[in-house]
Protein backbone atom coordinates (compact mmCIF):
# COMPACT_ATOMS: atom_id res chain seq x y z
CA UNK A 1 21.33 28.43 -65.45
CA UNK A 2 18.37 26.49 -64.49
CA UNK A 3 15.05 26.74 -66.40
CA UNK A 4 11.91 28.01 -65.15
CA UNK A 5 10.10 25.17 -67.29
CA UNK A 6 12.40 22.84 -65.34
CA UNK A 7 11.52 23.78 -62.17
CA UNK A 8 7.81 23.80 -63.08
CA UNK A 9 8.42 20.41 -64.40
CA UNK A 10 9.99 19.11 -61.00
CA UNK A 11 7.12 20.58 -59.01
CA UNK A 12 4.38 19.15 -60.73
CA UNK A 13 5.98 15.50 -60.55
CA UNK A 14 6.72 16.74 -56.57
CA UNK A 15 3.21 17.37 -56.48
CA UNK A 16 2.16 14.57 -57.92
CA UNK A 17 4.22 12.20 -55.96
CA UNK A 18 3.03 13.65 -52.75
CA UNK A 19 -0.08 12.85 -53.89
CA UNK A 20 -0.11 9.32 -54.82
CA UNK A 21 1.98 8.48 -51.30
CA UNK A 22 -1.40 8.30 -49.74
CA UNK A 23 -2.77 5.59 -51.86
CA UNK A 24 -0.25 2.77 -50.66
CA UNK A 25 -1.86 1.84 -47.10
CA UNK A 26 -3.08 -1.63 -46.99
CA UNK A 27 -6.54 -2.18 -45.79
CA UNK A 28 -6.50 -3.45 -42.14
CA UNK A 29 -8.86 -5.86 -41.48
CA UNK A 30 -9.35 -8.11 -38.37
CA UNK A 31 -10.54 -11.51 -38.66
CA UNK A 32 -12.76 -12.58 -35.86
CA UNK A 33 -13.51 -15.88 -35.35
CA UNK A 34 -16.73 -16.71 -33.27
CA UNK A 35 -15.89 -17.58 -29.62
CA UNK A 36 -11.74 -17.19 -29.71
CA UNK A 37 -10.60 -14.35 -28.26
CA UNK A 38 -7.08 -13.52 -30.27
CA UNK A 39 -5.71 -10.67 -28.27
CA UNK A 40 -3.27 -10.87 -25.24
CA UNK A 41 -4.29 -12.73 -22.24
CA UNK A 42 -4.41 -10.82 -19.03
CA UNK A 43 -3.42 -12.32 -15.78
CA UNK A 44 -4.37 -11.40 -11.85
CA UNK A 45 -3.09 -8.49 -10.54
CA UNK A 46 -2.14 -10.81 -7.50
CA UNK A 47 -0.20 -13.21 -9.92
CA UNK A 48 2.18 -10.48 -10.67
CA UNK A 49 5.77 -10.40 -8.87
CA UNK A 50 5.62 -7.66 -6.22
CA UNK A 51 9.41 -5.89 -7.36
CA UNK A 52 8.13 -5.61 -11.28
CA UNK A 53 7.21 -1.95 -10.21
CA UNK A 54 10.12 0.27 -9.20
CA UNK A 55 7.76 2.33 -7.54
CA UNK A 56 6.31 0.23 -5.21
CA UNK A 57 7.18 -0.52 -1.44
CA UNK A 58 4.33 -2.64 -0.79
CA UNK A 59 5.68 -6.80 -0.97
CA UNK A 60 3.48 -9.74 -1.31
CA UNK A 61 3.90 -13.07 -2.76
CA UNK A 62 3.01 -13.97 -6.17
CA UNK A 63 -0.43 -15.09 -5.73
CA UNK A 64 -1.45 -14.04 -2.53
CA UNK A 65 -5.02 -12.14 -3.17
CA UNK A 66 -5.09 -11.10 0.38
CA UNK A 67 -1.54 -9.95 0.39
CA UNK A 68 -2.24 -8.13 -2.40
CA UNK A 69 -5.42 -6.56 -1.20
CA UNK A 70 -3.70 -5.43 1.83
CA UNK A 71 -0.95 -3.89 0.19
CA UNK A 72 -3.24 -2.39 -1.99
CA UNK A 73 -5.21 -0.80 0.94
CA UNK A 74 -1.53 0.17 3.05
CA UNK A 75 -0.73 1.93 -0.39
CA UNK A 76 -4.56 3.86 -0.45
CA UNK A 77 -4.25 5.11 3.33
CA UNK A 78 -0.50 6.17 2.77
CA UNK A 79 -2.12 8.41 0.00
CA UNK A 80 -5.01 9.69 2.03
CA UNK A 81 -4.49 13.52 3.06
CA UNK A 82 -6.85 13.00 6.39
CA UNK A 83 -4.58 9.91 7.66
CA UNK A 84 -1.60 11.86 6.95
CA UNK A 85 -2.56 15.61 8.15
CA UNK A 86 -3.07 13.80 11.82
């Protein structure tokens, strides 16, 4: 048969385990260094390839700004409830 002072023994060293598992995160500290900017570089929304969306319908080419506004703009009025009620 087990022992109760075995038991109590393995819950107290449960208990303590569980509570040194919170001491082991490492600090997280980001260096910054004056005038670099170190995260991911964004690009245009007009330099984006028109297919990376498999939701989208509207097609320019890679660069075009005004394609790209006007697609923008199709997609806006094709939303709009007023255009689309008439």
């Amino acid at each position: 048969m087990i022992n109760a002072r075995k038991i109590m023994v393995a819950g107290v060293a449960l208990a303590a385990l569980a509570t040194v598992a919170g001491c082991g995160e490492k600090e997280q500290v980001i260096v910054y260094q004056q005038g670099k900017y170190q995260g991911k570089t964004d690009t245009k929304p007009a330099d984006n390839d028109p297919g990376s969306s498999l939701y989208t319908t509207s097609k320019w080419t890679k660069g075009d700004k005004a394609g790209w506004e006007a697609a923008l703009k199709s997609r806006n009025q094709n939303q709009n409830e007023y255009t689309r009620a008439n």
